[in-house]
Protein backbone atom coordinates (compact mmCIF):
# COMPACT_ATOMS: atom_id res chain seq x y z
CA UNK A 1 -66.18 44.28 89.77
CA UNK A 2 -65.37 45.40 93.57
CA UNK A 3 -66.63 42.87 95.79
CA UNK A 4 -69.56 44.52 98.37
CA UNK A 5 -68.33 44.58 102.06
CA UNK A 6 -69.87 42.17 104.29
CA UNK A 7 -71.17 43.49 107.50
CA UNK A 8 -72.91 41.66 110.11
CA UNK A 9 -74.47 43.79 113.03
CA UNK A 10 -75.87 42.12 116.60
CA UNK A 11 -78.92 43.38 118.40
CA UNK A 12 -79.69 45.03 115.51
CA UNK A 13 -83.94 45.04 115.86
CA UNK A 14 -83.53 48.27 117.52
CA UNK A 15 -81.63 51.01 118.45
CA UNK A 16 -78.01 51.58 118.20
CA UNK A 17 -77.90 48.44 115.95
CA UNK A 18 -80.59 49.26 113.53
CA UNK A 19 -78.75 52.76 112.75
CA UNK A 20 -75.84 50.85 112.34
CA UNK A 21 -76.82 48.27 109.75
CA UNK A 22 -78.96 51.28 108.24
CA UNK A 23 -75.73 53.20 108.05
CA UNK A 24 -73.66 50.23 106.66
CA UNK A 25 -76.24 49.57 103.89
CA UNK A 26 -76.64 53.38 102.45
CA UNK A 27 -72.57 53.79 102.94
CA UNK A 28 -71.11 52.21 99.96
CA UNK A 29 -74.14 49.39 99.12
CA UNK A 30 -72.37 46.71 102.10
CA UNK A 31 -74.35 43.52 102.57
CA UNK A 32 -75.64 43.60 105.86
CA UNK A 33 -76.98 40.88 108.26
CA UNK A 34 -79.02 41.73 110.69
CA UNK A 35 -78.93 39.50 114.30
CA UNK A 36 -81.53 40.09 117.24
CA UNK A 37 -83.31 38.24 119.52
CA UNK A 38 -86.19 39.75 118.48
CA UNK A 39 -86.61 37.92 115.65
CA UNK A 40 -89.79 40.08 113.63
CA UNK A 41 -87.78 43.17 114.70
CA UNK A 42 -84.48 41.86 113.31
CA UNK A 43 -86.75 40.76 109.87
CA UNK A 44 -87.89 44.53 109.74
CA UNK A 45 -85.17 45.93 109.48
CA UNK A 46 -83.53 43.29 107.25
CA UNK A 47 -86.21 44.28 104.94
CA UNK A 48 -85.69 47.85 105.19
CA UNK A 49 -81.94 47.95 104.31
CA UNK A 50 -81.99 45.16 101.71
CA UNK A 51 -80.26 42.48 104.04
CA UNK A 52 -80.57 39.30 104.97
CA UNK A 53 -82.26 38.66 108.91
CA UNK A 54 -80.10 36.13 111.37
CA UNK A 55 -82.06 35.86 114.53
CA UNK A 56 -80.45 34.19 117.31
CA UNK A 57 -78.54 34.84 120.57
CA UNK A 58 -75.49 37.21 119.92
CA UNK A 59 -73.35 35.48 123.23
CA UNK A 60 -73.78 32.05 120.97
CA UNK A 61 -72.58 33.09 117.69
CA UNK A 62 -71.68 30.25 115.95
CA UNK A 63 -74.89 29.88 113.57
CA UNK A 64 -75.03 33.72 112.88
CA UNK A 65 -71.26 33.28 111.88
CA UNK A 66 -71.88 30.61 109.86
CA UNK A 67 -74.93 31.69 108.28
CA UNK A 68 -73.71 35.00 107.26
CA UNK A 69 -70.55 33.78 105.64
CA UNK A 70 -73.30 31.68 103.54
CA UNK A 71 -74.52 34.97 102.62
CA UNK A 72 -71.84 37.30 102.25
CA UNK A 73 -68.79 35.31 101.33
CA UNK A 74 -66.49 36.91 103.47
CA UNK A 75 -67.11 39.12 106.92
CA UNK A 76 -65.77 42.22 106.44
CA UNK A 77 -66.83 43.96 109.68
CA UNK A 78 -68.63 42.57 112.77
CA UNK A 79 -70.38 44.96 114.74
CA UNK A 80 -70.56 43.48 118.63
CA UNK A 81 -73.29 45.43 119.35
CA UNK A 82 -76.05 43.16 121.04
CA UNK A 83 -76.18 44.37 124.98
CA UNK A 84 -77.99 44.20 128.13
CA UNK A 85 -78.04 46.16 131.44
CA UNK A 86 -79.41 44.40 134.12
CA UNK A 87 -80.00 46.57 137.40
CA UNK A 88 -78.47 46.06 140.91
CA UNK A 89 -75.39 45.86 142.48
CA UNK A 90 -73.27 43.38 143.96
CA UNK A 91 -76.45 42.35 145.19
CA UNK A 92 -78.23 41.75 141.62
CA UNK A 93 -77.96 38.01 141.95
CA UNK A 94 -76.13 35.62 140.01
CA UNK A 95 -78.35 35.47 136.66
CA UNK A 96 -78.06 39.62 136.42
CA UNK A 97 -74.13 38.72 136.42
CA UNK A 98 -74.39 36.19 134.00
CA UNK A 99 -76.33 37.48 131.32
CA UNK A 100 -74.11 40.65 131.73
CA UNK A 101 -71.34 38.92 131.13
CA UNK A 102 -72.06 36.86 128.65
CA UNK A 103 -73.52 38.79 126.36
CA UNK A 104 -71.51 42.29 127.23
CA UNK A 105 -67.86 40.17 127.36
CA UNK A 106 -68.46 36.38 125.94
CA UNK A 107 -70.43 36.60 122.94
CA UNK A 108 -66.93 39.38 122.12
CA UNK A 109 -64.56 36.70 122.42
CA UNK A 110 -66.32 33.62 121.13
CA UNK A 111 -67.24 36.31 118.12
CA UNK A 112 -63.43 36.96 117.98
CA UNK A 113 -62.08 33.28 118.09
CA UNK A 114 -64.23 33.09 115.14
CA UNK A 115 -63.25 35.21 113.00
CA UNK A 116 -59.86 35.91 113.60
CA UNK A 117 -58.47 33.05 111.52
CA UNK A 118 -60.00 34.02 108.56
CA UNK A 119 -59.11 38.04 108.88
CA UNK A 120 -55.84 37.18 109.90
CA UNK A 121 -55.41 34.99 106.37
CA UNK A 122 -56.19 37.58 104.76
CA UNK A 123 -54.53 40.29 106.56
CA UNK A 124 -58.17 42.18 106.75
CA UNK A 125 -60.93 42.60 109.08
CA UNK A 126 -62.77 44.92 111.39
CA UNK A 127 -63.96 44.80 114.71
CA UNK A 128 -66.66 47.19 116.10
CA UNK A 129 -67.61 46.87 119.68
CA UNK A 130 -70.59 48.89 121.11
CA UNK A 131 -68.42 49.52 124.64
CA UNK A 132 -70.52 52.83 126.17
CA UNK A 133 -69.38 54.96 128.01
CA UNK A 134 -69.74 52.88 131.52
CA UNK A 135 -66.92 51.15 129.94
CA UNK A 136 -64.45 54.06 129.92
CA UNK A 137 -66.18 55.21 132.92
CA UNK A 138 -68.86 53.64 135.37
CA UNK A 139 -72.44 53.12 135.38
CA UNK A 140 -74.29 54.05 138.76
CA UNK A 141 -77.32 52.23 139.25
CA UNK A 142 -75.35 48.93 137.31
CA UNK A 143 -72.83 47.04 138.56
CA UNK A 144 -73.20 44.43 136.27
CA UNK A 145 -73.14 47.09 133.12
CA UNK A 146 -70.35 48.69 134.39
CA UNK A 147 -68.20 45.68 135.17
CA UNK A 148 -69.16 43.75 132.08
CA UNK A 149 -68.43 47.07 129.62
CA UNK A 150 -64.88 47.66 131.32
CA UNK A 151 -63.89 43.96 130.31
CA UNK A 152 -65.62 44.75 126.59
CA UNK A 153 -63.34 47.72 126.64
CA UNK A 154 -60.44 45.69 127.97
CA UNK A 155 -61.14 42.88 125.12
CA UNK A 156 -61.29 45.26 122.62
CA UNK A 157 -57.69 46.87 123.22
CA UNK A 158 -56.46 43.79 123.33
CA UNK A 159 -57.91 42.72 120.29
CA UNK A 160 -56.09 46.15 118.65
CA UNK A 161 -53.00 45.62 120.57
CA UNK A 162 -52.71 42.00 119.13
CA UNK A 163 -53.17 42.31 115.87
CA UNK A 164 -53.00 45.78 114.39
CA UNK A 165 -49.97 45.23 112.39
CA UNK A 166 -52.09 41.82 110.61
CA UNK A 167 -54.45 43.71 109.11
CA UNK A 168 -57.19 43.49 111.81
CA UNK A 169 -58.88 47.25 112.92
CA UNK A 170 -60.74 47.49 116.62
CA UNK A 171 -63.27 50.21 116.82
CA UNK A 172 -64.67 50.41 120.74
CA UNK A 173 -68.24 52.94 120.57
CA UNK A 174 -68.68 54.85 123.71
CA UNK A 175 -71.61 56.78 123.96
CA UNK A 176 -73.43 58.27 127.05
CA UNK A 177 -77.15 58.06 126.78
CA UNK A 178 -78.57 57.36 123.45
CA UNK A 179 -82.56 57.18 122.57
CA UNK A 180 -83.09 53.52 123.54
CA UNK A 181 -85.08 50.91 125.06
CA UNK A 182 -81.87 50.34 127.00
CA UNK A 183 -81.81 54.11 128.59
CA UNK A 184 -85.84 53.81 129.30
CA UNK A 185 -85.34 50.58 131.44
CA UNK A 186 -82.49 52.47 133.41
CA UNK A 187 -85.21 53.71 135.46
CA UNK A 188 -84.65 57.01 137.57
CA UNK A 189 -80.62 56.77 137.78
CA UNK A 190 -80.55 56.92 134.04
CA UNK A 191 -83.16 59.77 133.59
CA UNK A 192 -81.71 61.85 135.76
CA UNK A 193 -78.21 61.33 134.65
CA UNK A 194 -78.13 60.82 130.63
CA UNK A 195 -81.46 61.37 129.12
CA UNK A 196 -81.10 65.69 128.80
CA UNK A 197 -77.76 64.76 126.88
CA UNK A 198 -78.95 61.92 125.02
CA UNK A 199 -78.22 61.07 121.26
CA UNK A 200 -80.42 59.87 118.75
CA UNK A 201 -79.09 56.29 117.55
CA UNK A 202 -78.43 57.57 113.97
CA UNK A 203 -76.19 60.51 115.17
CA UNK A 204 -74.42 57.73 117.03
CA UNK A 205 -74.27 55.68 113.53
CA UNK A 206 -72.84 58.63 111.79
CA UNK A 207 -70.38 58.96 114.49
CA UNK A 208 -69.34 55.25 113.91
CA UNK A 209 -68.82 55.52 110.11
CA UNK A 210 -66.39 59.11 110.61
CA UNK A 211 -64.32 56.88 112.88
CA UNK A 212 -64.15 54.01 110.70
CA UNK A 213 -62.83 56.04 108.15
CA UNK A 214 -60.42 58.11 110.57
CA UNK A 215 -59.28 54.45 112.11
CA UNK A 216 -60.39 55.84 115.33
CA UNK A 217 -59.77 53.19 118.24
CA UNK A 218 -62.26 55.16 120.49
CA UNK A 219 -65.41 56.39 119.01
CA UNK A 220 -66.64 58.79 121.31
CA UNK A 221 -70.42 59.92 120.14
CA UNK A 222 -70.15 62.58 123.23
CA UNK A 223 -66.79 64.07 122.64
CA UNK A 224 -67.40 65.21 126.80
CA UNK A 225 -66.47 61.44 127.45
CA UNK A 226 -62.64 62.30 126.55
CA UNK A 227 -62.41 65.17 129.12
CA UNK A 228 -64.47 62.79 132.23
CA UNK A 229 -61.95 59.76 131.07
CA UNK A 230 -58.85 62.03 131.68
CA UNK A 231 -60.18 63.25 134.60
CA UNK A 232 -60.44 59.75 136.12
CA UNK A 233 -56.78 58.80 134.93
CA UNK A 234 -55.64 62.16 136.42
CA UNK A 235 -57.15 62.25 139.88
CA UNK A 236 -58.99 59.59 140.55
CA UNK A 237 -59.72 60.06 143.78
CA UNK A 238 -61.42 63.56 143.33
CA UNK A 239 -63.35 61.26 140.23
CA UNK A 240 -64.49 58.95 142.49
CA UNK A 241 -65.97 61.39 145.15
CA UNK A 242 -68.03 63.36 142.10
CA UNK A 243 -69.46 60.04 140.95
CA UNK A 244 -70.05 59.70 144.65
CA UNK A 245 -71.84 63.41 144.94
CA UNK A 246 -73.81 61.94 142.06
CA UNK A 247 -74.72 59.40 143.77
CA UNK A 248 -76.04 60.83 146.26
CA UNK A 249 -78.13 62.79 144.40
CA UNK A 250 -79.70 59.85 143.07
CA UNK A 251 -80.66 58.65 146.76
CA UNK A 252 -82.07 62.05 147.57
CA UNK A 253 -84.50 62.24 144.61
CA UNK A 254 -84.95 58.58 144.40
C-alpha cells in the first residue's frame, strides 16, 4: 500500500496557504497539516481538507515540526508559506524589521536545519517557499517586504544549489498581487499597483502543483514576472528609473 505524502503548509488559515493545503489534500489524498497563528482559522480549514490543525508561530518551528512528524510519519513537502508585510521604509522601526525578517527569512532556515537531515537520509524531500514577486523584484511602499523576500529568494537557491543532486527539490512561488488580507493591508501603493492584475489564491495553488510536477525552481503565477525580472538583469538602470516613475505616481495620487 503506497504510503500518503505528508505535507505541512504555514500560514495556512487564509489565503495563499489555505489553497495550498486545499490543493495538497484533493491532489493525490496527501496528509496535510495546517499551521497559522490564527488558531480557529487554521482548525477550519484543517477540518475542511481532512487534516490535522498545528497552530503556532511559523518563525519558531520546532513544535509544528515535531508535531506533524507525530502525525504524518515522514514530511514529504513543507510549504514556507507563513508571511508578513509590514509598511515603511528604512524608517519602519526596528520591530517592522524584525518580524520581517524573521518570519519572511528565519522561520526558512530554522524550517530547513530541520528537516534537512532527515530528507537528506533518505535522498527525498521538497521545499516550497512562498517568495512573491518583491523577491525577484521590489516592493514599493515595503522595505522590509522587499528586503526580507530577496533573502527568502536567496535561501531558497541556495537550498536548490546545495542539495539538488541528494534528492532534495526547492520550489520558490512568486506571485504579484493575489486576493489576500496581505494585498488589502498594502494600503494605496498596493491598490494602485497589483490589485487590477490580481490572482485568486486557488489559481495561485494550481499554479504551484503544475510546477511541482514540471520541477519548476521558479513558480511564476504571473508569467509577466519573467519578462520584468529580465528586464532588471538586462538594464538595470532603465529598471530602476520605471520603478522610480512608479513611484512617483504613487506620491502624486497618494
Amino acid at each position: 500500500m503506497t504510503r500518503r505524502l505528508g505535507v505541512v503548509v504555514t500560514g495556512a488559515g487564509h489565503g495563499i496557504g489555505a489553497a495550498l493545503a486545499e490543493a495538497f489534500a484533493a491532489a493525490g489524498g496527501a496528509r496535510v497539516v495546517v499551521n497559522d497563528l490564527d488558531a480557529e482559522a487554521a482548525a477550519a480549514v484543517a477540518e475542511r481538507i481532512g487534516g490535522v490543525a498545528v497552530p503556532g508561530d511559523a518563525s519558531r518551528p520546532e513544535e509544528l515540526i515535531t508535531a506533524a512528524r507525530k502525525e504524518l510519519g515522514h514530511i514529504d513537502v513543507y510549504c514556507a508559506n507563513a508571511g508578513v508585510a509590514p509598511v515603511g521604509g528604512a524608517d519602519a522601526g526596528p520591530a517592522a524589521w524584525e518580524s520581517a525578517w524573521q518570519v519572511n527569512v528565519l522561520a526558512h532556515v530554522r524550517a530547513a536545519e530541520l528537516l534537512l537531515p532527515d530528507w537528506l537520509e533518505r535522498g527525498a524531500g521538497r521545499f516550497v517557499a512562498t517568495v512573491s514577486a518583491a523577491g525577484l523584484l521590489t516592493s514599493l511602499g515595503s522595505a522590509p517586504y522587499s528586503v526580507s523576500k530577496h533573502g527568502a529568494l536567496a535561501f531558497a537557491e541556495w537550498l536548490s544549489a546545495t542539495y539538488r543532486h541528494r534528492g532534495v527539490r526547492v520550489h520558490a512561488v512568486c506571485p504579484q498581487g493575489v486576493r489576500t488580507r496581505m494585498l488589502e493591508e498594502t494600503g494605496r501603493a498596493g491598490q494602485l499597483l497589483l490589485a487590477d492584475e490580481a490572482l485568486e489564491p486557488s489559481v495561485v495553488a494550481e499554479e504551484v502543483m503544475r510546477g511541482i510536477a514540471e520541477e519548476r525552481f521558479l513558480i511564476l503565477p504571473h508569467p509577466e514576472v519573467a519578462r520584468y525580472y529580465l528586464a532588471r538583469a538586462g538594464d538595470t538602470d532603465r529598471w530602476l528609473g520605471t520603478m522610480n516613475r512608479m513611484q512617483q505616481r504613487l506620491e502624486d495620487e497618494a
